[in-house]
N, C-alpha and C. Protein backbone atom coordinates (compact mmCIF):
# COMPACT_ATOMS: atom_id res chain seq x y z
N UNK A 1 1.32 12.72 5.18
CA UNK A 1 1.70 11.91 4.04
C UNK A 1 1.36 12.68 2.78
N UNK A 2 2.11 12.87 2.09
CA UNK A 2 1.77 13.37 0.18
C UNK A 2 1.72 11.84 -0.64
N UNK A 3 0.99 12.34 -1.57
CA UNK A 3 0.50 12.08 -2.62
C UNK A 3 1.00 12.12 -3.83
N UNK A 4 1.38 11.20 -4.77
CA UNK A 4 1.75 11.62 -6.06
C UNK A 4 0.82 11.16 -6.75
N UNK A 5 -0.11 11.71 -8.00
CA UNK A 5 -0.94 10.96 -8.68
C UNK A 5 -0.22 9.81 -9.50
N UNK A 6 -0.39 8.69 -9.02
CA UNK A 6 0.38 8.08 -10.35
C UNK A 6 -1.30 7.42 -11.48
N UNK A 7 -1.93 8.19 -11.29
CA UNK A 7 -3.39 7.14 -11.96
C UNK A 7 -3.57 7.87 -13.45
N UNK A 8 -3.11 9.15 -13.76
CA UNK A 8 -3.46 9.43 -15.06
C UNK A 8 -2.60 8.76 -15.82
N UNK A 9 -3.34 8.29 -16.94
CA UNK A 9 -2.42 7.49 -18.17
C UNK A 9 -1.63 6.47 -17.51
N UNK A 10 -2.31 5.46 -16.97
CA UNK A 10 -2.55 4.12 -16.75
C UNK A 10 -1.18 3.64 -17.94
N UNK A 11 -0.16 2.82 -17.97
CA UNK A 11 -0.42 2.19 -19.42
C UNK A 11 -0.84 0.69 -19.21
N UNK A 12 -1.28 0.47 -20.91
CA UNK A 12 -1.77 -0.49 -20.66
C UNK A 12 -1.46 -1.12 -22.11
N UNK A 13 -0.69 -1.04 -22.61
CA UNK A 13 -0.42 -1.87 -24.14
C UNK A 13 1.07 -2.76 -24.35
N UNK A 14 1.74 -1.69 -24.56
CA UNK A 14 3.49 -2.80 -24.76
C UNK A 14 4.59 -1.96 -23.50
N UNK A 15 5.70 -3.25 -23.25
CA UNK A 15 6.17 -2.88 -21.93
C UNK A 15 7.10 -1.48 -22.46
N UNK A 16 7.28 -1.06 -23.69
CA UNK A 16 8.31 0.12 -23.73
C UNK A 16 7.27 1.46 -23.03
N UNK A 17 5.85 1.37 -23.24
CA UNK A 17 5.31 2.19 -22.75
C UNK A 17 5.38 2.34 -21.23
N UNK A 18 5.00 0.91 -20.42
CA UNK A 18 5.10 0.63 -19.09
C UNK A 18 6.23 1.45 -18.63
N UNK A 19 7.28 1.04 -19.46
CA UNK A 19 8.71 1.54 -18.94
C UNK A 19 8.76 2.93 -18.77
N UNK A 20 8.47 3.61 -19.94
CA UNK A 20 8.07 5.25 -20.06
C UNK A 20 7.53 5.75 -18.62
N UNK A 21 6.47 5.23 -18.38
CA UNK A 21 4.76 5.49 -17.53
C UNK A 21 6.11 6.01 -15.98
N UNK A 22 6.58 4.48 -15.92
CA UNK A 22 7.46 4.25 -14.58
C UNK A 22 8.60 5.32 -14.16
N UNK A 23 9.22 5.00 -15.65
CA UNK A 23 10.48 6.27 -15.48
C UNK A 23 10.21 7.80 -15.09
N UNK A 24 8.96 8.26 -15.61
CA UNK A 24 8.39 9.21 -15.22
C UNK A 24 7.88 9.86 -14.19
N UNK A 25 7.37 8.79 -13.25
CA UNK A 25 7.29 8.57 -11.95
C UNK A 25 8.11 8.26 -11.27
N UNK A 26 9.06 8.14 -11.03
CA UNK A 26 10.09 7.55 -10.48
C UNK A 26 11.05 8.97 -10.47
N UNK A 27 10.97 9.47 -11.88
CA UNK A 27 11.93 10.92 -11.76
C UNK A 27 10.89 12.10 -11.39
N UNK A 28 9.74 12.26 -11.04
CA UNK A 28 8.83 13.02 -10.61
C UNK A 28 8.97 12.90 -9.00
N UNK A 29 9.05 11.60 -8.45
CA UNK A 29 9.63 11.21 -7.14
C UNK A 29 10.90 12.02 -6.75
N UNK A 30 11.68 11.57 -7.20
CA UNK A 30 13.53 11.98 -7.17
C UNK A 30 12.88 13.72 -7.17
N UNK A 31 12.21 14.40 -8.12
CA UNK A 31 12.72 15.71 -7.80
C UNK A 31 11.72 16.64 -6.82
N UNK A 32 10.90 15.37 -6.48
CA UNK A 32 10.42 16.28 -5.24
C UNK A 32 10.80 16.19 -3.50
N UNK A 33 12.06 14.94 -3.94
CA UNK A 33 12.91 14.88 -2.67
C UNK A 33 12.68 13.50 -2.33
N UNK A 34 11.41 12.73 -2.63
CA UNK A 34 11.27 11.61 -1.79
C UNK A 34 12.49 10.82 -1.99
N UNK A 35 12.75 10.48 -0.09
CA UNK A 35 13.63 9.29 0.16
C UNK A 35 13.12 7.99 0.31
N UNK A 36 11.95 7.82 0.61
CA UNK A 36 10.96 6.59 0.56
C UNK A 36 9.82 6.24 -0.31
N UNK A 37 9.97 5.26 -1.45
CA UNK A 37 9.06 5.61 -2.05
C UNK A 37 8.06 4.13 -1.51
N UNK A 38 6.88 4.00 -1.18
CA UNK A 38 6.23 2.62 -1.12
C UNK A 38 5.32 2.47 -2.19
N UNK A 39 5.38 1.56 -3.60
CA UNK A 39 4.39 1.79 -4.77
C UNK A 39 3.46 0.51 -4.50
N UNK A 40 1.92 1.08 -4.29
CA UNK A 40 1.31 -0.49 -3.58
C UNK A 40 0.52 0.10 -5.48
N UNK A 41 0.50 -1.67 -5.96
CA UNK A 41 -0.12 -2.20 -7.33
C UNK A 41 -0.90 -3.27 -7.13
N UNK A 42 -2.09 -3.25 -7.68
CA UNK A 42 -2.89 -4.64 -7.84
C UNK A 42 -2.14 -5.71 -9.21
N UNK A 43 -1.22 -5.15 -9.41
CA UNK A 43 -0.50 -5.68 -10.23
C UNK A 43 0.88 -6.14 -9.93
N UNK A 44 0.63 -7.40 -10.02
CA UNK A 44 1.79 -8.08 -9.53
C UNK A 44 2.99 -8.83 -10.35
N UNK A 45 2.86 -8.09 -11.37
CA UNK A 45 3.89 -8.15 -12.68
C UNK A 45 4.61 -6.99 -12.63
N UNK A 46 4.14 -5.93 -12.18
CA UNK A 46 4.98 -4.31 -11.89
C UNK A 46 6.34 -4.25 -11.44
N UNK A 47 6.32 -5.44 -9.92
CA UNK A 47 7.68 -5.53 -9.19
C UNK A 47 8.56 -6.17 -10.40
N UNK A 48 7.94 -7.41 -10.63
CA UNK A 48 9.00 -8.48 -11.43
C UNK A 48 9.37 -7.38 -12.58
N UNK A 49 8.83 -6.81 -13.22
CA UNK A 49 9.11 -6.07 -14.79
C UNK A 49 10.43 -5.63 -14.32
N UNK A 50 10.09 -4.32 -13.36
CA UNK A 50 11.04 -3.47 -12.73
C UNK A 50 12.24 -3.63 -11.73
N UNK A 51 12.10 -4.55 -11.67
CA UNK A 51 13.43 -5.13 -10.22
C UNK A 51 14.04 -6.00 -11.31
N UNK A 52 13.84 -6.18 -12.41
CA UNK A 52 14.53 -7.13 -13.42
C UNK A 52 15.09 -6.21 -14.61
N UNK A 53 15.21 -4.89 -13.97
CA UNK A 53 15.50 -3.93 -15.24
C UNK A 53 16.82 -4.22 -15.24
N UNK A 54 17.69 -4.54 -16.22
CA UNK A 54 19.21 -4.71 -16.11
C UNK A 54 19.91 -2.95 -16.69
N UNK A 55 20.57 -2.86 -15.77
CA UNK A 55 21.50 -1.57 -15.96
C UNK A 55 22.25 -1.72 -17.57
N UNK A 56 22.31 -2.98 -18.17
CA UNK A 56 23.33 -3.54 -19.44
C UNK A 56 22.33 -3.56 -20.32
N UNK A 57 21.53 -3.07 -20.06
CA UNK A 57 20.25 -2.78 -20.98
C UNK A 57 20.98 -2.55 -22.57
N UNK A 58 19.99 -3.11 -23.82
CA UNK A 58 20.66 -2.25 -24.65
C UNK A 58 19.91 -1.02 -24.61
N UNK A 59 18.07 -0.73 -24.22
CA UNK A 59 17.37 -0.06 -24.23
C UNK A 59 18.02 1.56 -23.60
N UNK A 60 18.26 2.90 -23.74
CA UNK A 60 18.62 3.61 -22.71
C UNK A 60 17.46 3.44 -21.94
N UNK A 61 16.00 4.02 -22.11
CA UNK A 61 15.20 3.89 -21.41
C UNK A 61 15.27 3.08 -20.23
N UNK A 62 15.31 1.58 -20.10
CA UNK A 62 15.30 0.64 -19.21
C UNK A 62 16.65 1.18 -18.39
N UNK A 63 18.38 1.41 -19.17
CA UNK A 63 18.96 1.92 -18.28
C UNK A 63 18.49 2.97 -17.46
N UNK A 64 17.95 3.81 -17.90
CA UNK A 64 17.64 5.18 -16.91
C UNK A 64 16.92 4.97 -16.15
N UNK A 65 15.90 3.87 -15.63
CA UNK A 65 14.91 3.23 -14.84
C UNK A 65 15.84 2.74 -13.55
N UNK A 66 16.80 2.12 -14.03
CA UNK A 66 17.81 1.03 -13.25
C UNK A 66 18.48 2.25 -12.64
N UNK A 67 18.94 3.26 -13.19
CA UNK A 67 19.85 4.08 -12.68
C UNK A 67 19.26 4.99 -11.54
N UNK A 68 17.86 5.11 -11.69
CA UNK A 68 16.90 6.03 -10.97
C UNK A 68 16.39 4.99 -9.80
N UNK A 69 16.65 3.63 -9.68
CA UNK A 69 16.23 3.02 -8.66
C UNK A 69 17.35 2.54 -8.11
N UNK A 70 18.38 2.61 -8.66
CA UNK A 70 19.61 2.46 -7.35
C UNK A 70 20.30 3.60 -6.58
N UNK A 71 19.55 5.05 -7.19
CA UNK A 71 20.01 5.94 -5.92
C UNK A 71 19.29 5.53 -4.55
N UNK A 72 20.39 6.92 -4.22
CA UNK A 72 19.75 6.56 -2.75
C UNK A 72 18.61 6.77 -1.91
N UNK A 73 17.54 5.97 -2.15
CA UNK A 73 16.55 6.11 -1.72
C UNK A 73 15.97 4.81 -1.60
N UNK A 74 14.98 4.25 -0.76
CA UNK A 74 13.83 3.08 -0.40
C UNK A 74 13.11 3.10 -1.51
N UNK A 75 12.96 2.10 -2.49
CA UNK A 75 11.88 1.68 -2.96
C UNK A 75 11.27 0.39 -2.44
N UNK A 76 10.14 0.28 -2.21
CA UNK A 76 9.26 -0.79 -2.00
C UNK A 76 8.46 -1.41 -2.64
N UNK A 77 7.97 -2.29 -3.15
CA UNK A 77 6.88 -2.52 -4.20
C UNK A 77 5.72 -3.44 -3.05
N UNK A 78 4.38 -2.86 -3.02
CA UNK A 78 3.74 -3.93 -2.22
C UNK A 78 2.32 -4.21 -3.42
N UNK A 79 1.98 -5.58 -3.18
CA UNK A 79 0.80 -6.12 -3.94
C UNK A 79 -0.13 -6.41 -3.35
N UNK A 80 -1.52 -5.50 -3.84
CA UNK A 80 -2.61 -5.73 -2.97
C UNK A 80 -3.71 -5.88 -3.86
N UNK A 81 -4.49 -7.28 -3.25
CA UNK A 81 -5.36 -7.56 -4.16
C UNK A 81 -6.73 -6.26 -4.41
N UNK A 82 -6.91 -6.09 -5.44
CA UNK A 82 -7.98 -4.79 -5.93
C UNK A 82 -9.40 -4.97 -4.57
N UNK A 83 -9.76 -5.47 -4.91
CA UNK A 83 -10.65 -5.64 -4.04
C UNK A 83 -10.71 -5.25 -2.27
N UNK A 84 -9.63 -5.51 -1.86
CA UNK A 84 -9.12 -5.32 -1.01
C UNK A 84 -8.07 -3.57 -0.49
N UNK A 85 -8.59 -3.01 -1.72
CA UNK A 85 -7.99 -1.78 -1.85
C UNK A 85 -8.92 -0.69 -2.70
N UNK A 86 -10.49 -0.97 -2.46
CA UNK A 86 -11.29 -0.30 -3.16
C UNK A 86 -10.71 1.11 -3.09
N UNK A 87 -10.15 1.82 -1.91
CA UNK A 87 -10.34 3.13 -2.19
C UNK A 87 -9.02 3.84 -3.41
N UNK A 88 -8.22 2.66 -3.11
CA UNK A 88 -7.29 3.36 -4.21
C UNK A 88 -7.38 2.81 -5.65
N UNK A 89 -8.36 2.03 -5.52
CA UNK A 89 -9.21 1.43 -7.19
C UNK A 89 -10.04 2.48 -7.41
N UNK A 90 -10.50 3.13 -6.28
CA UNK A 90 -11.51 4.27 -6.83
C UNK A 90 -10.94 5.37 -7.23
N UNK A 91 -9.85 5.80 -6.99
CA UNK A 91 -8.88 6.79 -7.19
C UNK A 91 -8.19 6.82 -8.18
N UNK A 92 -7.67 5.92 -8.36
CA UNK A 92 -7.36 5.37 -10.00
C UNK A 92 -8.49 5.90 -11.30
N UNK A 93 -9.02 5.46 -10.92
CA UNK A 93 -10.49 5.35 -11.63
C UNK A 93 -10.64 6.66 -11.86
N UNK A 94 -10.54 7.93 -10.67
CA UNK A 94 -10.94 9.07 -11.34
C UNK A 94 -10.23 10.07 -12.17
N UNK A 95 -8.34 9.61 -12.43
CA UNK A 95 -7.49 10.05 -13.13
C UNK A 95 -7.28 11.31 -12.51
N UNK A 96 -7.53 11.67 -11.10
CA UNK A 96 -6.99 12.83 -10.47
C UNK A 96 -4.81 13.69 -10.87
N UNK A 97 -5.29 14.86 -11.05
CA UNK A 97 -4.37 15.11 -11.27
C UNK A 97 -3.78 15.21 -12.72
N UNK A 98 -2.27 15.62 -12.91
CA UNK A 98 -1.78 15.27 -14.19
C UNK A 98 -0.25 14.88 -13.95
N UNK A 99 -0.14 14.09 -15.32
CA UNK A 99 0.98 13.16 -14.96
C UNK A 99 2.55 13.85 -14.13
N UNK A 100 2.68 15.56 -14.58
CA UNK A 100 3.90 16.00 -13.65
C UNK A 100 3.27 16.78 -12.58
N UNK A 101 2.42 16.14 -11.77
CA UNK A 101 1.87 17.09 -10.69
C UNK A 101 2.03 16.31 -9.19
N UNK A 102 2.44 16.73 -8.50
CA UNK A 102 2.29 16.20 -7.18
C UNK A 102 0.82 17.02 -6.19
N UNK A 103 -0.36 15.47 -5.82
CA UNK A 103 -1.50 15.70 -5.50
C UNK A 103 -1.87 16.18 -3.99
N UNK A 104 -2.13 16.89 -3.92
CA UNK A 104 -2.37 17.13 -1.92
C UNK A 104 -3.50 17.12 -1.77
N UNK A 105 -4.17 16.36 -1.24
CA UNK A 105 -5.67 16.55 -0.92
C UNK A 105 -5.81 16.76 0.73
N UNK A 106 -6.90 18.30 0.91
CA UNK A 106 -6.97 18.11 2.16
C UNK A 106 -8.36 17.28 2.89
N UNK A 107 -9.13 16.99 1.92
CA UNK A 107 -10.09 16.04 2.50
C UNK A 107 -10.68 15.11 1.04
N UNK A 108 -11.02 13.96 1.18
CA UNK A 108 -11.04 12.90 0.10
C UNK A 108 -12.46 13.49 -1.06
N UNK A 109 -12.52 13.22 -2.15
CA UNK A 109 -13.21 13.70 -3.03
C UNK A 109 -14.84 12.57 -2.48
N UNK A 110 -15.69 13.28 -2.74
CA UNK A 110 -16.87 12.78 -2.18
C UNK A 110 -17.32 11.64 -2.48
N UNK A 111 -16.62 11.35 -3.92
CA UNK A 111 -17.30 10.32 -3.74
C UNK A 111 -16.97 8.81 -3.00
N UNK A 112 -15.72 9.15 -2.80
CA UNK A 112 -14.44 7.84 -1.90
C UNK A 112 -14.96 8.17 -0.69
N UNK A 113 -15.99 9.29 -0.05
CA UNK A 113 -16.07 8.92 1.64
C UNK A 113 -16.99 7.15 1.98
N UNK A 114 -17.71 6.92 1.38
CA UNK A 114 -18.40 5.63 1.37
C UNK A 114 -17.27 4.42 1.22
N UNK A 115 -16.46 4.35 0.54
CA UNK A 115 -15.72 3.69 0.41
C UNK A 115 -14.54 3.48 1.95
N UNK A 116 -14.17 4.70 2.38
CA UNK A 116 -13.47 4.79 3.73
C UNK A 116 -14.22 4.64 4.34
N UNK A 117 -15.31 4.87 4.64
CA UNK A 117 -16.27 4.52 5.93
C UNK A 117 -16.39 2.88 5.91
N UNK A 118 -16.62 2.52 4.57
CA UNK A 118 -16.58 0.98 4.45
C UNK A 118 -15.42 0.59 5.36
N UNK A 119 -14.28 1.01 4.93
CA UNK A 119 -13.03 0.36 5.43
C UNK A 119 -12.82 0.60 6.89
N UNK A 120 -13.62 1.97 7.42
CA UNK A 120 -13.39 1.85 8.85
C UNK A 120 -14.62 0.50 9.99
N UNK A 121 -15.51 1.19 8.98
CA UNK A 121 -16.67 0.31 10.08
C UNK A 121 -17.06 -1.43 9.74
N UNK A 122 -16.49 -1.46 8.37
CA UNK A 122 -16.64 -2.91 8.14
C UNK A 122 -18.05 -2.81 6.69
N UNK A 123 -18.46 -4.29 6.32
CA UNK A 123 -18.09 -5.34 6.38
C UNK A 123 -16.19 -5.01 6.61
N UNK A 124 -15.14 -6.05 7.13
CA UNK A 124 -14.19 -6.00 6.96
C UNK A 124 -13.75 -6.85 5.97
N UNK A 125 -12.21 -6.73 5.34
CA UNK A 125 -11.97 -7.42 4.20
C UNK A 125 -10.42 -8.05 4.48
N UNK A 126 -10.54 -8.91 3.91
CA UNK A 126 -9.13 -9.96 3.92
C UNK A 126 -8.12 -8.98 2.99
N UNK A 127 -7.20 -8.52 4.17
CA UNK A 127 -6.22 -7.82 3.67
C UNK A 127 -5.62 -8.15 3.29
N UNK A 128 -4.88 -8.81 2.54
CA UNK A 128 -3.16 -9.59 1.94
C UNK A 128 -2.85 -8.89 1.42
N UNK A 129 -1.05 -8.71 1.54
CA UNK A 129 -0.10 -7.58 0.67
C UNK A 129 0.93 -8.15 0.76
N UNK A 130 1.44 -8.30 -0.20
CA UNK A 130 2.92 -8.65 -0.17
C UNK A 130 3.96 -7.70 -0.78
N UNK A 131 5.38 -7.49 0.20
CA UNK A 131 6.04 -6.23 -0.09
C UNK A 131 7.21 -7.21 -0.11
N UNK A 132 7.49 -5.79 -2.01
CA UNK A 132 9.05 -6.90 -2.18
C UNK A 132 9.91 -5.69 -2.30
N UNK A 133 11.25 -5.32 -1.54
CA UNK A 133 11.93 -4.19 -1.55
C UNK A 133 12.85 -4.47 -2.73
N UNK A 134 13.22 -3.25 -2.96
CA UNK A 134 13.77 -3.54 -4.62
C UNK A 134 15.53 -3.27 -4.19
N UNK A 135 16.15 -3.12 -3.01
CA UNK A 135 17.03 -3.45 -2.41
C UNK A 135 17.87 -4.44 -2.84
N UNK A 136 16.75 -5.50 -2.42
CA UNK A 136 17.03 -7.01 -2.12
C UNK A 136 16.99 -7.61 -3.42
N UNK A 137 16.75 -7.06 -4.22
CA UNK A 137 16.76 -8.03 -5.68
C UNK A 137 17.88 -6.78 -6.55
N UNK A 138 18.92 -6.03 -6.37
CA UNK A 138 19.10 -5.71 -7.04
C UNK A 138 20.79 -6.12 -7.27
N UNK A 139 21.31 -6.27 -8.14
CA UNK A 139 22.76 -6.41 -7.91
C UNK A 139 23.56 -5.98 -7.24
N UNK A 140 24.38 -6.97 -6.65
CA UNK A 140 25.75 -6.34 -5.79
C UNK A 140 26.53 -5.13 -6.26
């Protein structure tokens, strides 16, 4: 499995930025080939923003979002509560990478082994995720 960092430069203020953050990722995806993308968010406003991008945009931005998620490729959006996803809250957290870089790690940064060992040996944690394919919500 690869890696794309998506954790540097978070946004976090008005949605034209969000939109930026996404489009960027999304065309960083496209040119490194991926046909499947699965984007798991503790944020569960991410899918709705983005599966509601209208192609009739007046924005170009928002068009070029819409246009980059109806090629041909799988997008998925799944929502997982933070807690329930410490290790990629911890990963986030350390802003690995830079925003046009695709990340390969061959063994996890030291300080996330505690965190995976958590997840293998337990306490265990109430997993819930909900996956909404962006397929299915997009226009005929």
């Amino acid at each position: 499995m690869e890696w794309i960092s998506p954790f540097k430069n978070n946004p976090t203020s008005s949605t034209m930025v969000v939109y930026q953050w996404w489009f960027n990722k999304f065309k960083l995806a496209w040119s490194y080939g991926f046909e499947v993308l699965l984007i798991q968010t503790d944020c569960s406003e991410v899918p709705k923003l983005l599966l509601s991008t209208p192609t009739s945009s007046p924005y170009s931005l928002v068009r070029a979002i819409a246009r980059l998620m109806s090629r041909a490729w799988s997008i998925d959006f799944q929502v997982i509560k933070r807690e329930a996803n410490s290790a990629a809250d911890h990963l986030a957290k350390l802003s690995l990478g830079s925003d046009n870089q695709k990340l390969v790690m061959d063994s996890p940064p030291t300080s996330l082994v505690p965190l995976l060992s958590r997840d293998v040996h337990g306490p265990p944690y109430v997993r819930t995720a909900r996956t909404i394919h962006a397929q299915a919500a997009q226009a005929p």
